[in-house]
Protein backbone atom coordinates (compact mmCIF):
# COMPACT_ATOMS: atom_id res chain seq x y z
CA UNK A 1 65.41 -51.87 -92.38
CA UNK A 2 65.25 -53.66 -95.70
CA UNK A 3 68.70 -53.12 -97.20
CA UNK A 4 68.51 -52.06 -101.16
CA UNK A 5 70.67 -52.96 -104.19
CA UNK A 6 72.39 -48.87 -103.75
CA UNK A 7 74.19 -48.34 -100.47
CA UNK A 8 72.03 -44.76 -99.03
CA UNK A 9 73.85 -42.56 -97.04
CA UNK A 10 72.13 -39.89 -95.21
CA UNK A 11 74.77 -36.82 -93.93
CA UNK A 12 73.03 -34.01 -91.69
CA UNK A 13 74.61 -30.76 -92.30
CA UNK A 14 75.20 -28.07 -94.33
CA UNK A 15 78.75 -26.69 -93.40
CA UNK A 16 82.44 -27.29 -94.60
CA UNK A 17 83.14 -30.34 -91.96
CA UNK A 18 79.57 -32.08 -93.71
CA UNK A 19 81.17 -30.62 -97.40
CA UNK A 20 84.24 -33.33 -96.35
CA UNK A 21 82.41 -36.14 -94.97
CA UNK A 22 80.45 -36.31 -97.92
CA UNK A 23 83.90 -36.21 -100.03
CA UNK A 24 85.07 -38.87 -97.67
CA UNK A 25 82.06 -41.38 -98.43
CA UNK A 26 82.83 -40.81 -101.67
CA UNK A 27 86.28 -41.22 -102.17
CA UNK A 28 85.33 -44.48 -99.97
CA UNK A 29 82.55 -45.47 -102.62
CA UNK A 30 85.25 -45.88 -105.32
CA UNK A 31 86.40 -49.23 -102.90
CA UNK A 32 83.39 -50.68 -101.15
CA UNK A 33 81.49 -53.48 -102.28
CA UNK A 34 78.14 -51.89 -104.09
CA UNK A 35 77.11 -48.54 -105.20
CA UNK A 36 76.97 -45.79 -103.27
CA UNK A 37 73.88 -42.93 -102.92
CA UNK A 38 75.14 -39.87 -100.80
CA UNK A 39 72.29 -37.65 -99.60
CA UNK A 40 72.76 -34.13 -97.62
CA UNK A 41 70.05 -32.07 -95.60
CA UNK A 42 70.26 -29.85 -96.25
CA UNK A 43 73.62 -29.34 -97.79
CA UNK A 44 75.53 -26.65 -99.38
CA UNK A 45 76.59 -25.30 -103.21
CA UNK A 46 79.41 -27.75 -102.53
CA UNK A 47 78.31 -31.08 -101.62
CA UNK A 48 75.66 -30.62 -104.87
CA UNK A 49 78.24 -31.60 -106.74
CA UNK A 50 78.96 -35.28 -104.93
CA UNK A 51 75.32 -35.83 -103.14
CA UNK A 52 72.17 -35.10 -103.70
CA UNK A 53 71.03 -31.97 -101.25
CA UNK A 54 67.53 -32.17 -100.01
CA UNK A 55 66.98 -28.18 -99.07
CA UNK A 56 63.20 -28.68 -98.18
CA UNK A 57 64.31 -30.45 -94.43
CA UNK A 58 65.50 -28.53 -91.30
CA UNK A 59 68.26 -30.29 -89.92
CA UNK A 60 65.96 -30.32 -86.56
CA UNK A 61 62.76 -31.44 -88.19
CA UNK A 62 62.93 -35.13 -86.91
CA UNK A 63 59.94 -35.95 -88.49
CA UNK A 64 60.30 -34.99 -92.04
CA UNK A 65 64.24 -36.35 -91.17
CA UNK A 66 62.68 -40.04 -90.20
CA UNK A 67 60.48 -39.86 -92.97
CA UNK A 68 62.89 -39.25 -95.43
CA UNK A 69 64.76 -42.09 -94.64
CA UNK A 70 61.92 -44.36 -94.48
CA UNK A 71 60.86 -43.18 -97.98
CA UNK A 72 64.45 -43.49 -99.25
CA UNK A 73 65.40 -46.90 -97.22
CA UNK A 74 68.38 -44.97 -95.91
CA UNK A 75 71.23 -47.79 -94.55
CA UNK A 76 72.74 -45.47 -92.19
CA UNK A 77 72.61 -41.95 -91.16
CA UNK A 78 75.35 -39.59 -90.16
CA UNK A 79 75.15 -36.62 -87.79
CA UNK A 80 77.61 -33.75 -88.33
CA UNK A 81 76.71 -30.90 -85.94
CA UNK A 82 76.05 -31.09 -82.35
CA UNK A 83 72.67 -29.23 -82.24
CA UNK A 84 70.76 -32.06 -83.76
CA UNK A 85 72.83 -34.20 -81.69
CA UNK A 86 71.90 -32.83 -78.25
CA UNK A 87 68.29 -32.57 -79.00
CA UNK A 88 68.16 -36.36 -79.51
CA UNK A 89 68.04 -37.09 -83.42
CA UNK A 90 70.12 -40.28 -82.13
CA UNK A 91 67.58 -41.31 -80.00
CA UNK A 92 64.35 -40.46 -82.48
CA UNK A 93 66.01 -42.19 -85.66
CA UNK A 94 67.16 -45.19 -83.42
CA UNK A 95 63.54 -45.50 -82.26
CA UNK A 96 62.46 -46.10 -85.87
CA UNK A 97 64.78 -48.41 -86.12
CA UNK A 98 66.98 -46.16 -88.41
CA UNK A 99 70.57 -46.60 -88.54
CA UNK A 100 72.94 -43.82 -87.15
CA UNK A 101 76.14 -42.92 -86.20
CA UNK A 102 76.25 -40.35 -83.31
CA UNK A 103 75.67 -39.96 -79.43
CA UNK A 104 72.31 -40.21 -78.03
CA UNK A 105 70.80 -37.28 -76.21
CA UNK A 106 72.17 -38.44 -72.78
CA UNK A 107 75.60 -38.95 -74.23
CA UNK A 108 75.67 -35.64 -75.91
CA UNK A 109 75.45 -33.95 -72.39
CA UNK A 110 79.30 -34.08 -72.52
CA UNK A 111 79.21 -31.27 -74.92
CA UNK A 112 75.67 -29.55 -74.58
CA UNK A 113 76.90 -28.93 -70.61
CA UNK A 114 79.97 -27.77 -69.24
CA UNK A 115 78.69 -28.11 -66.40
CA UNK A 116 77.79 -32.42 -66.86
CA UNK A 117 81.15 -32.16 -68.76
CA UNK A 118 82.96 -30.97 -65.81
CA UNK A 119 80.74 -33.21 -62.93
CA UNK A 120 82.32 -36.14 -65.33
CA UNK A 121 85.74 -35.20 -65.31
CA UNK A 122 85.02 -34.67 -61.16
CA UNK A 123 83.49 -37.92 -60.69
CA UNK A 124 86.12 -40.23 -62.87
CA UNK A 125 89.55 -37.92 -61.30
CA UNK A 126 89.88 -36.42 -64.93
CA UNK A 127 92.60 -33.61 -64.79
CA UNK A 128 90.67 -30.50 -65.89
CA UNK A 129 91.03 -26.58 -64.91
CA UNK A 130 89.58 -25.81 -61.26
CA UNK A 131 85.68 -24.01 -61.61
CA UNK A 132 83.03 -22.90 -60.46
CA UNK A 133 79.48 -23.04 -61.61
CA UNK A 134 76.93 -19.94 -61.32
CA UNK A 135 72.91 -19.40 -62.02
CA UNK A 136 72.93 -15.69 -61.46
CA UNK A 137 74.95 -12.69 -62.24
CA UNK A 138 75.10 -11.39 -58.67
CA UNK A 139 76.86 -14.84 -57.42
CA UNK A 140 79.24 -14.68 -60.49
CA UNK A 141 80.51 -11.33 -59.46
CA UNK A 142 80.81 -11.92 -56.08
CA UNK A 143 83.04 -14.73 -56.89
CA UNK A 144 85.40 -12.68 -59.54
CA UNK A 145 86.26 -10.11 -55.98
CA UNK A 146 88.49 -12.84 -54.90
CA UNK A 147 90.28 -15.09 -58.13
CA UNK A 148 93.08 -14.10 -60.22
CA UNK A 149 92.81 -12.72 -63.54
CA UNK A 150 93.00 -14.06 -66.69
CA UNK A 151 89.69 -16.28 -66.19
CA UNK A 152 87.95 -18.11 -68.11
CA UNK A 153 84.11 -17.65 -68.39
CA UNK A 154 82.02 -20.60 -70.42
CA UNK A 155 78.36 -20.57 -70.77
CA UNK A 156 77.25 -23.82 -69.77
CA UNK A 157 75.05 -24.42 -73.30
CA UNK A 158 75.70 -24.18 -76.64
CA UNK A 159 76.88 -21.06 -78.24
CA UNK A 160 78.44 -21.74 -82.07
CA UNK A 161 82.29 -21.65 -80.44
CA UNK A 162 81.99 -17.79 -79.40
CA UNK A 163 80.58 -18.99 -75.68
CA UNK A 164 83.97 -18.95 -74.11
CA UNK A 165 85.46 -15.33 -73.07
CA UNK A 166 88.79 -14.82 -71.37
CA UNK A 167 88.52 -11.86 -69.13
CA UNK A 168 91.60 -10.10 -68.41
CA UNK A 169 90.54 -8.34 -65.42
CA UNK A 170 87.79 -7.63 -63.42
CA UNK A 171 86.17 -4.93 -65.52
CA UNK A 172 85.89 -7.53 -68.99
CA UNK A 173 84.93 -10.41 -66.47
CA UNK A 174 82.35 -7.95 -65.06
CA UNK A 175 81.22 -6.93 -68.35
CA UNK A 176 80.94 -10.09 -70.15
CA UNK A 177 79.03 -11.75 -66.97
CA UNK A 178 76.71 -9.28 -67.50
CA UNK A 179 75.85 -9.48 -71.18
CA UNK A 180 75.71 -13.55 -71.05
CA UNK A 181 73.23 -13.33 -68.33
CA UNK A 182 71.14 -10.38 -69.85
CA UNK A 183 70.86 -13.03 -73.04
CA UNK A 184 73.49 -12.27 -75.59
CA UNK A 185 73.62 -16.22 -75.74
CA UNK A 186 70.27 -16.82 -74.94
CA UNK A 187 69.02 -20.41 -73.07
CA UNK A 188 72.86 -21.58 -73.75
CA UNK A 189 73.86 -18.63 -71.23
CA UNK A 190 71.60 -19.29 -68.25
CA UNK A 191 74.04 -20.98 -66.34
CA UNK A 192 77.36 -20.27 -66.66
CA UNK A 193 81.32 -21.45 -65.35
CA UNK A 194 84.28 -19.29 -64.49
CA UNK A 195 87.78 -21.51 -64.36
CA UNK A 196 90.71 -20.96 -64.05
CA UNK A 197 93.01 -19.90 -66.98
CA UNK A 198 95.42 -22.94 -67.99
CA UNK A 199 98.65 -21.89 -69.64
CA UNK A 200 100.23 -24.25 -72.85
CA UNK A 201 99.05 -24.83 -76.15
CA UNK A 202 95.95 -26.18 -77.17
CA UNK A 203 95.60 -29.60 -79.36
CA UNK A 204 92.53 -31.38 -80.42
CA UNK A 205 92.23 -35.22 -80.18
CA UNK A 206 89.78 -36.85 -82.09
CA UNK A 207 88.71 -40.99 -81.25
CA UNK A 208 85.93 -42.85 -82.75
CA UNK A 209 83.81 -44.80 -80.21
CA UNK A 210 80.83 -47.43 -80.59
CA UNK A 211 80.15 -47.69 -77.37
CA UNK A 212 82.67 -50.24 -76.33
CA UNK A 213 86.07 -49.88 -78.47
CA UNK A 214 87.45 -46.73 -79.53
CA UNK A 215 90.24 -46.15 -82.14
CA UNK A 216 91.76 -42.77 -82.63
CA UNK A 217 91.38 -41.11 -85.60
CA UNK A 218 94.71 -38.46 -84.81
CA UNK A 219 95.17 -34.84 -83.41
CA UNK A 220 94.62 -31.48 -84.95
CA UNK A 221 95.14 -27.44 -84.25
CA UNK A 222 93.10 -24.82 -84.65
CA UNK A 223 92.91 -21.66 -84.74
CA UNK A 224 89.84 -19.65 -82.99
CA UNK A 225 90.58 -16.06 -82.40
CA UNK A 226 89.43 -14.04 -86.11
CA UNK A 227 92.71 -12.13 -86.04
CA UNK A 228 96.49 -12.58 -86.82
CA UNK A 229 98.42 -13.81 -83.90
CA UNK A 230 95.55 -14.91 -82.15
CA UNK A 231 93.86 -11.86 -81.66
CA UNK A 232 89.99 -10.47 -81.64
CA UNK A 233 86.92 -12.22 -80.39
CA UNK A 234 86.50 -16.10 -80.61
CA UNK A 235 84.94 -17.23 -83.90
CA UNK A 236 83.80 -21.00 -84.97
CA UNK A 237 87.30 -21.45 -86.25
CA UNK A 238 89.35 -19.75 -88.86
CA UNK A 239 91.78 -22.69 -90.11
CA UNK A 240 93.17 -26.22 -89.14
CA UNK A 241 96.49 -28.08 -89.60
CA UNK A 242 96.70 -31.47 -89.06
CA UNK A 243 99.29 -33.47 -87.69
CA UNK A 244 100.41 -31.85 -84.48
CA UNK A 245 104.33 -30.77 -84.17
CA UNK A 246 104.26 -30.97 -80.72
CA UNK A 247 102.40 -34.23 -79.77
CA UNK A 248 104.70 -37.66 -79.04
CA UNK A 249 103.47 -41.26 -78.68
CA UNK A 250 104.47 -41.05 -75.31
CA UNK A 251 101.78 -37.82 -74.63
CA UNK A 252 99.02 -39.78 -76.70
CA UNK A 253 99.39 -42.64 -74.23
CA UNK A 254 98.97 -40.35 -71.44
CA UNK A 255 95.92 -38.85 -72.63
CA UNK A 256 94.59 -41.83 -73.86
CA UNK A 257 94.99 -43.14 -70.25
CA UNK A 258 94.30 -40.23 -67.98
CA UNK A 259 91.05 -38.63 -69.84
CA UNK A 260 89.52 -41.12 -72.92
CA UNK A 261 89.60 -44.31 -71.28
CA UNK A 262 88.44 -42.45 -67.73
CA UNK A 263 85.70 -40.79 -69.49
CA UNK A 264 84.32 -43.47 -71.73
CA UNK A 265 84.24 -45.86 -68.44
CA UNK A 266 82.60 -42.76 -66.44
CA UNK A 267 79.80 -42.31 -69.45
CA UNK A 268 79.52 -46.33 -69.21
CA UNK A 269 78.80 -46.10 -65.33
CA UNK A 270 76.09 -43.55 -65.71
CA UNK A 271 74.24 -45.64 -68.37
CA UNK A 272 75.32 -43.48 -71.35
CA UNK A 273 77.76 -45.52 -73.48
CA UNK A 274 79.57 -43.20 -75.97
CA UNK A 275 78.91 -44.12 -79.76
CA UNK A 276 80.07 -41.54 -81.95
CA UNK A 277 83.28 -39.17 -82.31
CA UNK A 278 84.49 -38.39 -78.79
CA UNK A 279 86.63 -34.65 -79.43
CA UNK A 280 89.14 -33.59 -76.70
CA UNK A 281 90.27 -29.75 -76.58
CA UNK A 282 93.34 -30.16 -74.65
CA UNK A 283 95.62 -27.71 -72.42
CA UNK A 284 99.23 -29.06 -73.10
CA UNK A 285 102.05 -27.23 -71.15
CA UNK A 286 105.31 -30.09 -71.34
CA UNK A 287 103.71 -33.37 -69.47
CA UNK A 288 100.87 -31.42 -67.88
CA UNK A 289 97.70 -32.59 -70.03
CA UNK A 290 94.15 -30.95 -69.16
CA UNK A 291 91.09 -31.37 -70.17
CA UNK A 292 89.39 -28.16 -71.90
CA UNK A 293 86.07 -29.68 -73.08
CA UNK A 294 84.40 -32.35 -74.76
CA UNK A 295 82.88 -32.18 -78.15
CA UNK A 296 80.78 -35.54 -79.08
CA UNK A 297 81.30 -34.61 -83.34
CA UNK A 298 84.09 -34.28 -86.12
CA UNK A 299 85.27 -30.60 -85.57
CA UNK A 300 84.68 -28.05 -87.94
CA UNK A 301 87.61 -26.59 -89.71
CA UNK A 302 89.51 -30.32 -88.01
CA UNK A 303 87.78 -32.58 -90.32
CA UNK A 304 88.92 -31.33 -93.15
CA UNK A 305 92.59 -31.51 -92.43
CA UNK A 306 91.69 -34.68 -90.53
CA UNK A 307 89.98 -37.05 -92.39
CA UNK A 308 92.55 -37.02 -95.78
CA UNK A 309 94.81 -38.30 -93.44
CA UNK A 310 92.81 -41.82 -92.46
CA UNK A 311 94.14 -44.53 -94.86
CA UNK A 312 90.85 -46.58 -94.53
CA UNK A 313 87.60 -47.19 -96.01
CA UNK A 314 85.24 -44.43 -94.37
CA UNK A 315 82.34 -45.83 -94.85
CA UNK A 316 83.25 -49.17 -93.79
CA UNK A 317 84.77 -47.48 -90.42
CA UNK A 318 81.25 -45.63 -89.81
CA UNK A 319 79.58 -48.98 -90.41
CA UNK A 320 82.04 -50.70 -87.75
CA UNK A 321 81.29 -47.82 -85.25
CA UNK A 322 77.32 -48.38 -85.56
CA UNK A 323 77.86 -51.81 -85.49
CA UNK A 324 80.07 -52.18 -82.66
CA UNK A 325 82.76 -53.50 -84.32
CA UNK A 326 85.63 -51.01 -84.14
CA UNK A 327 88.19 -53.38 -82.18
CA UNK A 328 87.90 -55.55 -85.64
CA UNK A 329 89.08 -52.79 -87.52
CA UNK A 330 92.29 -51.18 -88.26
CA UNK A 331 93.12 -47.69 -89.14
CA UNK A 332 96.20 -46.61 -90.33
CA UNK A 333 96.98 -42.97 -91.56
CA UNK A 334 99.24 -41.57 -94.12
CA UNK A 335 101.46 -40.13 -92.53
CA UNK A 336 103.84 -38.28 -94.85
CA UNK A 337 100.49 -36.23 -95.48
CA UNK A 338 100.83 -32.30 -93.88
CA UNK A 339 97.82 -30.46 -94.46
CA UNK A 340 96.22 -26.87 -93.30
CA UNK A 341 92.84 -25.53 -94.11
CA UNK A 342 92.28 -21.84 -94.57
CA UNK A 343 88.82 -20.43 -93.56
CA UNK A 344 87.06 -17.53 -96.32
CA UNK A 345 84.79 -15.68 -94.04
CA UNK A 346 82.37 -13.01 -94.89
CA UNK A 347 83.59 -9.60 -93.59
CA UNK A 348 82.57 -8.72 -90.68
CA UNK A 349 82.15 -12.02 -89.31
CA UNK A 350 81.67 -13.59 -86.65
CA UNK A 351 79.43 -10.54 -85.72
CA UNK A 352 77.20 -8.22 -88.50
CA UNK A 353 77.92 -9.60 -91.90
CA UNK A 354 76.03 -9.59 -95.06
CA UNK A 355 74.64 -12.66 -97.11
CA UNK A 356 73.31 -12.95 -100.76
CA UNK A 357 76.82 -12.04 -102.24
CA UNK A 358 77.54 -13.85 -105.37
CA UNK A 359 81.27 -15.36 -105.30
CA UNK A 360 81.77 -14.56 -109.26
CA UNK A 361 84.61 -17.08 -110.42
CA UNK A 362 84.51 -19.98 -107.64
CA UNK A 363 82.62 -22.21 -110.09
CA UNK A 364 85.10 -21.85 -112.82
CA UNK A 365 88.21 -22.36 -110.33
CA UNK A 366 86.71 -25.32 -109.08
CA UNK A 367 85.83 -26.86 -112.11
CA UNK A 368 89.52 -26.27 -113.10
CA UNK A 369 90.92 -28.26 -109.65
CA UNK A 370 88.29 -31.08 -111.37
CA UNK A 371 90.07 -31.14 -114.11
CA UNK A 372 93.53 -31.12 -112.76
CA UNK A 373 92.36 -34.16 -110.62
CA UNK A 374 94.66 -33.38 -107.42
CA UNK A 375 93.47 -34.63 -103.92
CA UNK A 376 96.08 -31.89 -103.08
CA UNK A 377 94.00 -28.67 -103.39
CA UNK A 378 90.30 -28.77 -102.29
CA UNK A 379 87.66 -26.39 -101.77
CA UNK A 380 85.00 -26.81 -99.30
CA UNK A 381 82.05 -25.03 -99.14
CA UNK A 382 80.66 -23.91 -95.54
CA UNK A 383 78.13 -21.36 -95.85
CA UNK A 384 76.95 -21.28 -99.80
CA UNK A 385 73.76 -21.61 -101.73
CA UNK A 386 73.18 -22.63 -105.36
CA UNK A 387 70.89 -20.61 -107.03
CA UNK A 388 70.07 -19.96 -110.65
CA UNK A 389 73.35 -21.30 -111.75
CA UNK A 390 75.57 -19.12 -109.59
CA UNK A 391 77.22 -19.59 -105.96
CA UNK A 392 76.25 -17.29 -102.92
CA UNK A 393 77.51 -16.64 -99.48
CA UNK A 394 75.44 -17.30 -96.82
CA UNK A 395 77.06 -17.61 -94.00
CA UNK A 396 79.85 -16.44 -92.04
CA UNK A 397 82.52 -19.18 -92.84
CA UNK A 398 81.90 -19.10 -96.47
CA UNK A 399 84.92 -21.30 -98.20
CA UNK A 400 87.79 -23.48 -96.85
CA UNK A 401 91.01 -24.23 -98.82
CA UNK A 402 92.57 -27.34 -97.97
CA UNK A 403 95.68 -28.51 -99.24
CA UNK A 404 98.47 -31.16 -98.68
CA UNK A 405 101.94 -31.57 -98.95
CA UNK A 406 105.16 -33.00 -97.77
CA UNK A 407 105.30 -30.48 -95.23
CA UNK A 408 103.25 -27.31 -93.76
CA UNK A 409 104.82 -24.38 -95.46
CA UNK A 410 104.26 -26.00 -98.69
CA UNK A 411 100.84 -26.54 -98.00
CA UNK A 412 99.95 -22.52 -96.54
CA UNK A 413 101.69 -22.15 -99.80
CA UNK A 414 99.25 -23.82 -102.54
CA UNK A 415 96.53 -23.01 -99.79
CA UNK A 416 97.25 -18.97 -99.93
CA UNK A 417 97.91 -19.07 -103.74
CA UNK A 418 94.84 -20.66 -104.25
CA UNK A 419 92.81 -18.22 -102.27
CA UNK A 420 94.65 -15.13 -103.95
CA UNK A 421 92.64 -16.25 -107.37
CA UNK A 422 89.33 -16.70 -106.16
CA UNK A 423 87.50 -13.09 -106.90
CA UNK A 424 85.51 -12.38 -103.63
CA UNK A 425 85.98 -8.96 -102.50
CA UNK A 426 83.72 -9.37 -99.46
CA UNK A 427 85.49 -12.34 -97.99
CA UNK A 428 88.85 -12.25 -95.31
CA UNK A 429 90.79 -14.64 -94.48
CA UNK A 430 93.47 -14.80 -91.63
CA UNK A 431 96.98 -14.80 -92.98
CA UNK A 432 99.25 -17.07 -90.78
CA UNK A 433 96.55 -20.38 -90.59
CA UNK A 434 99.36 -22.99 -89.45
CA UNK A 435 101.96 -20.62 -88.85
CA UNK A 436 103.90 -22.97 -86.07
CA UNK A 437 105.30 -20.55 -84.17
CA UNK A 438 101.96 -19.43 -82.49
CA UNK A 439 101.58 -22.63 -80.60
């Protein structure tokens, strides 16, 4: 592709984790070695203000995605969300001889199936929770007659982070096996898996791959149920704190060794090398590490707590990645940095909530954090729209706060305050985000 005067970078997305890549490339812009041109389809009220959102493009319209970038000589592209990503935008823009950074559709199996996921983690002696797979809801509760309760039940496609139920007993397991196979998750619930229930805590790793090299990029919490103490149904992610308490050099090594390296060599075997972010949901419980699932993109509320935190040029880093450069590069990460991200959601979310709300100050508090020029107190935008010179919901995760400090409490501090000014009556948020004491 003929390279232009203006570095063009294309980010697909529209959420908060696309809001802070954009921030990162450009934050990164201010260092690299010609101008920089961020683009976002289709983007939110949020990333309006540091890229240029192109509205008119459906983040799974590959055509009017390839054209764009032919039109706009787009250097590189970057994925965020893992729908695009399993339905092979890799593989279309690559064929056009487009620059991206993200797994192909083969790759992308490691998240789009539990059940490749798990046949991986099988086939390369990857320590993971025992399972079984299921087609139909007559084998399924056959199965649940004879296994101990809690269990886990996963449907086997996508399903926005709310496809994984723990049943308590036979009656929920029952229940739930019932509505995923009757379609409550539609094509992502034909097949199914029911594993065993792994107790610990639970820690995301993040690593950046190009299909040879890998370098990690750090470890983050979150938190998933939509109620205090980590109650109530399983939502897309309420809030993030980044670094981990809990996690040693000593445990990174092992989990480096005994599931990245293991499933980067198994993905090599099959003909799939991984390019892209590689994201391990981890079962910790002491020196026990299993393997929860794969994710093959930047989690969403982890990017924002985890990408501040990268003392590097991000947009040189992508560029390594799709070059397959990475073992030239060096990342280092500041590590005196604590911060937490607090999720806004729409009530009623993550089932019936309303859009179309207009959040009545947010553009004057932002344009007050502009002028007080901290990196230490962001806002995010997830699920907003722009219209007529005022800022709408429309989504379920609406806003995230993000802020940094010397240590946690600090940051839920400025985080919390923060959120107590904003004048949204129809948003919640959950009220111990990086609390420590529920891992």
């Amino acid at each position: 592709m003929t390279k232009t005067a203006i570095k063009k970078i294309l980010v697909i997305g529209s959420g908060g984790r696309e809001h802070a890549i954009c921030l990162a490339f450009k934050n990164s812009a201010k260092n690299y070695s010609q101008e920089c041109k961020i683009f976002a389809i289709p983007g939110n009220a949020g990333t309006r203000r540091i890229a240029k959102n192109i509205e008119n493009i459906e983040i799974n319209d590959f055509k009017k995605i390839i054209k764009f970038c032919q039109d706009e000589k787009i250097d590189f592209v970057f994925v965020g969300p893992e729908q695009p990503l399993t339905a092979g935008i890799v593989d279309e823009l690559q064929k056009n001889k487009i620059a991206v950074f993200g797994p192909n559709k083969k790759s992308a199996q490691l998240e789009g199936s539990k059940i490749f996921m798990k046949k991986i983690a099988d086939e390369n002696k990857i320590p993971t929770a025992k399972y079984q797979s299921f087609e139909d809801e007559i084998s399924a509760l056959e199965f649940i007659k004879n296994i101990n309760f809690p269990c886990v039940i996963k449907t086997d496609g996508l399903a926005s982070g709310k496809g994984v139920i723990i049943a308590q007993n036979f009656d929920e397991a029952q229940k739930n096996i019932g509505e995923i196979f009757q379609g409550k998750f539609g094509e992502a619930g034909k097949k199914i898996i029911i594993e065993e229930f792994l107790k610990g805590f639970e820690a995301s790793y993040f690593v950046i791959c190009d299909g040879k090299n890998f370098l990690p990029l750090g470890f983050a919490h979150d938190h998933k149920k939509v109620g205090e103490g980590e109650t109530g149904l399983n939502t897309g992610g309420m809030g993030s704190f980044s670094p981990s308490v809990k996690i040693n050099e000593k445990l990174e090594t092992k989990i480096i060794e005994t599931i990245i390296k293991p499933t980067l060599q198994g993905m090599s075997k099959i003909g799939a090398p991984f390019c892209g972010i590689l994201f391990a949901g981890l079962m910790i419980n002491g020196e026990d590490v299993k393997l929860l699932e794969f994710n093959i993109r930047l989690g969403d509320p982890e990017t924002q707590v985890l990408l501040p935190r990268l003392d590097c040029n991000f947009i040189e880093l992508i560029e390594s990645a799709i070059k397959g450069n990475l073992n030239r590069f060096k990342i280092k990460f500041f590590e005196e940095k604590k911060l937490v991200c607090v999720v806004i959601c729409a009530k009623g979310y993550p089932e019936d909530y309303r859009k179309g709300i207009e959040i009545n100050n947010l553009a004057f508090i932002e344009e007050q954090l502009s002028l007080d020029n901290s990196d230490s107190l962001k806002i995010l935008h997830a699920g907003t729209v722009f219209k007529e010179g005022k800022i709408f919901a429309n989504g379920g995760r609406v806003l995230n706060v993000v802020a940094s400090a010397s240590s946690f409490e600090e940051a839920r501090k400025k985080a919390y305050e923060l959120i107590d000014k904003i004048n949204w009556q129809d948003g919640f948020t959950r009220k111990d985000i990086a609390c420590l004491n529920l891992l």
